[in-house]
N, C-alpha and C. Protein backbone atom coordinates (compact mmCIF):
# COMPACT_ATOMS: atom_id res chain seq x y z
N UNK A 1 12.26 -9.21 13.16
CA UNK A 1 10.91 -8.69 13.32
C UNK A 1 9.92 -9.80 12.96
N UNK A 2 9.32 -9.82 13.99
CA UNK A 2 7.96 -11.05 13.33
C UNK A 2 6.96 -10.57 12.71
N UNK A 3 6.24 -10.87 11.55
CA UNK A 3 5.70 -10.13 10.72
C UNK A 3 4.43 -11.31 11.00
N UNK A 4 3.58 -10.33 11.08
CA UNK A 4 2.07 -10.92 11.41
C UNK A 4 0.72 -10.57 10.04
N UNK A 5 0.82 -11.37 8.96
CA UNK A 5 0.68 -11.02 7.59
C UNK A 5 -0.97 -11.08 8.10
N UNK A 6 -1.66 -11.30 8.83
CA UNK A 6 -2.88 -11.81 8.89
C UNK A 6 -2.86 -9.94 9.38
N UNK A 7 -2.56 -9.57 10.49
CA UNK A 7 -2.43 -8.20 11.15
C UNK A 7 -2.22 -6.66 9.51
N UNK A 8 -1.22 -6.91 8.58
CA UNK A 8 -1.06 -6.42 7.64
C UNK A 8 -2.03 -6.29 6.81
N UNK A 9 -2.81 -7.52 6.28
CA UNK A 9 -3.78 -7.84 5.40
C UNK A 9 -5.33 -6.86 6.21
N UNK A 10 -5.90 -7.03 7.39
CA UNK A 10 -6.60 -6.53 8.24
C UNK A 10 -6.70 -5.15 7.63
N UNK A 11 -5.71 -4.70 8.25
CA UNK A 11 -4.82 -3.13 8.20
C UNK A 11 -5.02 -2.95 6.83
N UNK A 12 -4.77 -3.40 5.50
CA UNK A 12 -4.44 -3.16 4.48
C UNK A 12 -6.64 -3.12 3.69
N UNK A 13 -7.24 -3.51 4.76
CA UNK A 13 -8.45 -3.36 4.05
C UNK A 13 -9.11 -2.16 4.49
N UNK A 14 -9.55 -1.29 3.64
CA UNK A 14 -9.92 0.30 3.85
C UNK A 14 -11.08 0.54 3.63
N UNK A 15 -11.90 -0.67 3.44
CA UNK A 15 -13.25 -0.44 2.73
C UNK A 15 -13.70 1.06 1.63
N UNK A 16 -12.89 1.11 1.44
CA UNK A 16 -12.88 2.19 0.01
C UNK A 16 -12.31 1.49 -1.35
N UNK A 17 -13.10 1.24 -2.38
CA UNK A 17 -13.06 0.47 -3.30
C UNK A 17 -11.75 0.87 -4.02
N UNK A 18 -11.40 2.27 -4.13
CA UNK A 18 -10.43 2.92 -4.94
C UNK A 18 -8.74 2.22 -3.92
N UNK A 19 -9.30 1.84 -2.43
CA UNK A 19 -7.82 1.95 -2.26
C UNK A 19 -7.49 0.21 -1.69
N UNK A 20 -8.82 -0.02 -1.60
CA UNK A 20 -9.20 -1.84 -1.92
C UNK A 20 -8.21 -2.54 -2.95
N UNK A 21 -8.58 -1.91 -4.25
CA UNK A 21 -8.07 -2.02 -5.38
C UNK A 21 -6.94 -2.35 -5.59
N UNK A 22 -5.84 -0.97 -5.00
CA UNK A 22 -4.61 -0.80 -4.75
C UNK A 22 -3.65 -1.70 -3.99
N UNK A 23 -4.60 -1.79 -2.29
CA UNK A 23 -3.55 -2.04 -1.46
C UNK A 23 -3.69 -3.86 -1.19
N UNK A 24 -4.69 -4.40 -1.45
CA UNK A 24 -5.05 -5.77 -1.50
C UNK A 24 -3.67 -6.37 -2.07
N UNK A 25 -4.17 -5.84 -3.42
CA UNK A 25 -3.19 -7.08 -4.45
C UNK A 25 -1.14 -6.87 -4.01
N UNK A 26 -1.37 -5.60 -3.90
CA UNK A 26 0.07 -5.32 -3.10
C UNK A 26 0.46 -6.12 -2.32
N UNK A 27 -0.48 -6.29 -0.97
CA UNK A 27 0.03 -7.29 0.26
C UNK A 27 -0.30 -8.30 -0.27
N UNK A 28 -1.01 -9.05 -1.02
CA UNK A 28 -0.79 -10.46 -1.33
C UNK A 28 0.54 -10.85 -2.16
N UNK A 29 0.77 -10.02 -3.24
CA UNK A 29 1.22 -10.42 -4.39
C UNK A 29 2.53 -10.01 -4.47
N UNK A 30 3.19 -8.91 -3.98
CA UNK A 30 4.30 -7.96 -3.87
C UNK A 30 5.05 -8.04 -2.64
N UNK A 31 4.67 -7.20 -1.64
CA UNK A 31 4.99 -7.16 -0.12
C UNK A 31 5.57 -8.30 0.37
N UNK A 32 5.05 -9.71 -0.21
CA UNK A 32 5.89 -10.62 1.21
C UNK A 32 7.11 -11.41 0.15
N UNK A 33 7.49 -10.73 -0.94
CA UNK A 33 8.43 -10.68 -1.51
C UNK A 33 9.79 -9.73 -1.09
N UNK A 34 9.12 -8.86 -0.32
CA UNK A 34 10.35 -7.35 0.44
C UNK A 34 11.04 -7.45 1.05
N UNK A 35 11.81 -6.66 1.32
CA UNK A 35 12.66 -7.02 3.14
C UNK A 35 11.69 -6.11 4.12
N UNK A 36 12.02 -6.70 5.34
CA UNK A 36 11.43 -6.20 6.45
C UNK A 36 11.01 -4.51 6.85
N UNK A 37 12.15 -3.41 6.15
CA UNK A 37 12.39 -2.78 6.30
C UNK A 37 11.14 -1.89 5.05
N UNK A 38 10.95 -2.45 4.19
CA UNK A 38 10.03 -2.02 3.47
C UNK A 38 8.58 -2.61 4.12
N UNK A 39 8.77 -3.53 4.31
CA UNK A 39 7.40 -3.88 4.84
C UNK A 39 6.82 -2.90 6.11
N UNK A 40 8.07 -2.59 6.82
CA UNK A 40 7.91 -1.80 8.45
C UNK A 40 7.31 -0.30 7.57
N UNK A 41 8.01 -0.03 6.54
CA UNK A 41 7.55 1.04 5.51
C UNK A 41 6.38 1.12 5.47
N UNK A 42 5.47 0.44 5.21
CA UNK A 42 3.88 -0.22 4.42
C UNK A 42 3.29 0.18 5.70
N UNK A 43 3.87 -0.37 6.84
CA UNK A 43 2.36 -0.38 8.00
C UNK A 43 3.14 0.99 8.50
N UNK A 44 4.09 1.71 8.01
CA UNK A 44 4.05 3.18 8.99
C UNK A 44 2.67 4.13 7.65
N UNK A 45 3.02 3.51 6.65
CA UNK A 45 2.16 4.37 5.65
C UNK A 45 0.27 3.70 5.94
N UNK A 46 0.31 2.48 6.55
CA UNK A 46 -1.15 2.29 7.00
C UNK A 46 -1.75 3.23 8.44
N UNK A 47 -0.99 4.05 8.49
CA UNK A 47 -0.98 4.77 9.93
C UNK A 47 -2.19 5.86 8.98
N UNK A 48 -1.60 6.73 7.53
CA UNK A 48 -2.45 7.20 7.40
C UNK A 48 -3.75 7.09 7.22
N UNK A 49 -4.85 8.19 7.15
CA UNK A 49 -5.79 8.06 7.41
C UNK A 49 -6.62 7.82 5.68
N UNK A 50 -7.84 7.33 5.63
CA UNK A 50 -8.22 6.88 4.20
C UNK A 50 -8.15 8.14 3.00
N UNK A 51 -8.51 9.18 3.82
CA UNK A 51 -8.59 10.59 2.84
C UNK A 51 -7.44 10.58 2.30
N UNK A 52 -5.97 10.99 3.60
CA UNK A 52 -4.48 11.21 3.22
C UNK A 52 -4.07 10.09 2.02
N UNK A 53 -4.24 8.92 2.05
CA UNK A 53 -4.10 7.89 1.08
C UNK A 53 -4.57 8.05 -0.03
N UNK A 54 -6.19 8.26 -0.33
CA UNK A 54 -6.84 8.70 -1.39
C UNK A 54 -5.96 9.61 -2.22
N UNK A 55 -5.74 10.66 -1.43
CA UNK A 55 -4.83 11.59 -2.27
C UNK A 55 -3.55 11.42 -2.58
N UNK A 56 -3.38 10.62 -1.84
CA UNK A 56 -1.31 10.49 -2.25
C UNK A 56 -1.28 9.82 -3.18
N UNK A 57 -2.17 8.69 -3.42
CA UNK A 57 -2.44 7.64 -4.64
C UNK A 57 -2.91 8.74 -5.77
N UNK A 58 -3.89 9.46 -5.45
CA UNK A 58 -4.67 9.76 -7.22
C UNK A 58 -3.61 11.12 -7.65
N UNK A 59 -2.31 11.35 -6.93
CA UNK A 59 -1.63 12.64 -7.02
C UNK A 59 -1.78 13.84 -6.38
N UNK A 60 -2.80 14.16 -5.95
CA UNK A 60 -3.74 15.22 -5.44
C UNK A 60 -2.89 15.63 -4.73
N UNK A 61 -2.02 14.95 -3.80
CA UNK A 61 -1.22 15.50 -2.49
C UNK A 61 0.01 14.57 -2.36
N UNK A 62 0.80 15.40 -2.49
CA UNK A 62 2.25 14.31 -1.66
C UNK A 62 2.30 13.82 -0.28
N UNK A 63 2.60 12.71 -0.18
CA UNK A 63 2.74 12.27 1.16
C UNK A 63 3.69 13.18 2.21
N UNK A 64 3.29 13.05 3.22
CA UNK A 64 3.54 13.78 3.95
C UNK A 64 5.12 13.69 4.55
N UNK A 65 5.74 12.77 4.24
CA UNK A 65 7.34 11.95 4.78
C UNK A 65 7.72 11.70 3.07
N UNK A 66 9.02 12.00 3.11
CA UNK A 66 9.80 11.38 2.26
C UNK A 66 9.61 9.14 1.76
N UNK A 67 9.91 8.95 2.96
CA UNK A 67 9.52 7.50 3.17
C UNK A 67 8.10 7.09 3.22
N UNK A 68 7.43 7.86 3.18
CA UNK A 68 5.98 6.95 2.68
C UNK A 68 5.73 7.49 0.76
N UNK A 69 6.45 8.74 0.39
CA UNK A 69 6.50 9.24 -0.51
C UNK A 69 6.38 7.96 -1.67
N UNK A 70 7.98 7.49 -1.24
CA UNK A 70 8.48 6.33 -2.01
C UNK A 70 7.51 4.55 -1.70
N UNK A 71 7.05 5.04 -0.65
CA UNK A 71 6.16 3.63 -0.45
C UNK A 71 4.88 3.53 -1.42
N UNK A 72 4.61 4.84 -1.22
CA UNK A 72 3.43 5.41 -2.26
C UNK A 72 3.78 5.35 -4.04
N UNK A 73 4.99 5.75 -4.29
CA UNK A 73 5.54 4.91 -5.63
C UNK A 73 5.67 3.69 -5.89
N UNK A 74 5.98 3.48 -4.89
CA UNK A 74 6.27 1.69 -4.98
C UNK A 74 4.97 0.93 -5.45
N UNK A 75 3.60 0.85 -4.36
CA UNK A 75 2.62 0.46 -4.14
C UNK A 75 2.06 1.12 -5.75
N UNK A 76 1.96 2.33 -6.43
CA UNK A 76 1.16 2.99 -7.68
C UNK A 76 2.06 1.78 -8.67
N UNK A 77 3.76 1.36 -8.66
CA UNK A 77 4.32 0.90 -9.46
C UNK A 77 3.86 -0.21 -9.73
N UNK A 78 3.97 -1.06 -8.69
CA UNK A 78 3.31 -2.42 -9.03
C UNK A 78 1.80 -2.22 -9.17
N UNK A 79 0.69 -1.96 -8.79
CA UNK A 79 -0.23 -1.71 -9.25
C UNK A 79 -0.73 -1.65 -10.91
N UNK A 80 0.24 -0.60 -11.81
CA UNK A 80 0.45 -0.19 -13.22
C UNK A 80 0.79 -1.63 -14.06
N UNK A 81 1.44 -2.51 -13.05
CA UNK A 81 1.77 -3.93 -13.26
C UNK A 81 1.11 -4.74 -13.71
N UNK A 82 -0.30 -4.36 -12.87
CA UNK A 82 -1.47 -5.30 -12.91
C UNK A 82 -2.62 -4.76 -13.70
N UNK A 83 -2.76 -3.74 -14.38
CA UNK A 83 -3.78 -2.57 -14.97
C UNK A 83 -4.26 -4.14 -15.95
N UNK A 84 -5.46 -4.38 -15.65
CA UNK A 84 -6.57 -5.06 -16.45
C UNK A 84 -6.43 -6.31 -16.20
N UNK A 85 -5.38 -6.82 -15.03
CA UNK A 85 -5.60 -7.89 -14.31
C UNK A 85 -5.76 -8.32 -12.75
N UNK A 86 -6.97 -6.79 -12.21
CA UNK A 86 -7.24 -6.39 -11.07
C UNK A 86 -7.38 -7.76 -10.11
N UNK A 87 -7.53 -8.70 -10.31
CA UNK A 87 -7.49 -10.24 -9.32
C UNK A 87 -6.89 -10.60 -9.28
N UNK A 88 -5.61 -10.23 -9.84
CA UNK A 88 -4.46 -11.09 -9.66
C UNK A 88 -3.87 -10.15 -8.93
């Protein structure tokens, strides 16, 4: 799979500060550490829409698939990683 990180990064900006926050430092810092198969994970979960995200992140709502469920853990995990070193 050719992975087009410039296409990901794009995709990965939501102009919503809460999910800015989140999904930025992920695709820089995390993601191109993965295998492919998680990454193909990431852009089926960029399919959702900013609301559905909002909520799967703050708990409010489970994702709607098993497999974005866990993408959605993944992405909150490393995040908890970074709590008070939001630029990195």
């Amino acid at each position: 799979m050719e992975i087009s990180w410039g296409k990901i990064k794009w995709t990965s900006r939501r102009g919503m500060r809460e999910l800015d926050l989140m999904l930025l430092p992920f695709v820089e810092h995390d993601l191109p550490k993965m295998e492919e198969s998680v990454i193909a994970d990431y852009m089926d979960l960029m399919e959702a829409t900013d609301l559905q995200l909002v909520r799967w992140f703050d708990g409010s709502e489970q994702a709607d698939t098993q497999k974005r469920r866990k993408m959605v853990d993944l992405i909150r995990s490393c995040h908890a990683t970074r709590r008070g070193r939001e630029g990195v």
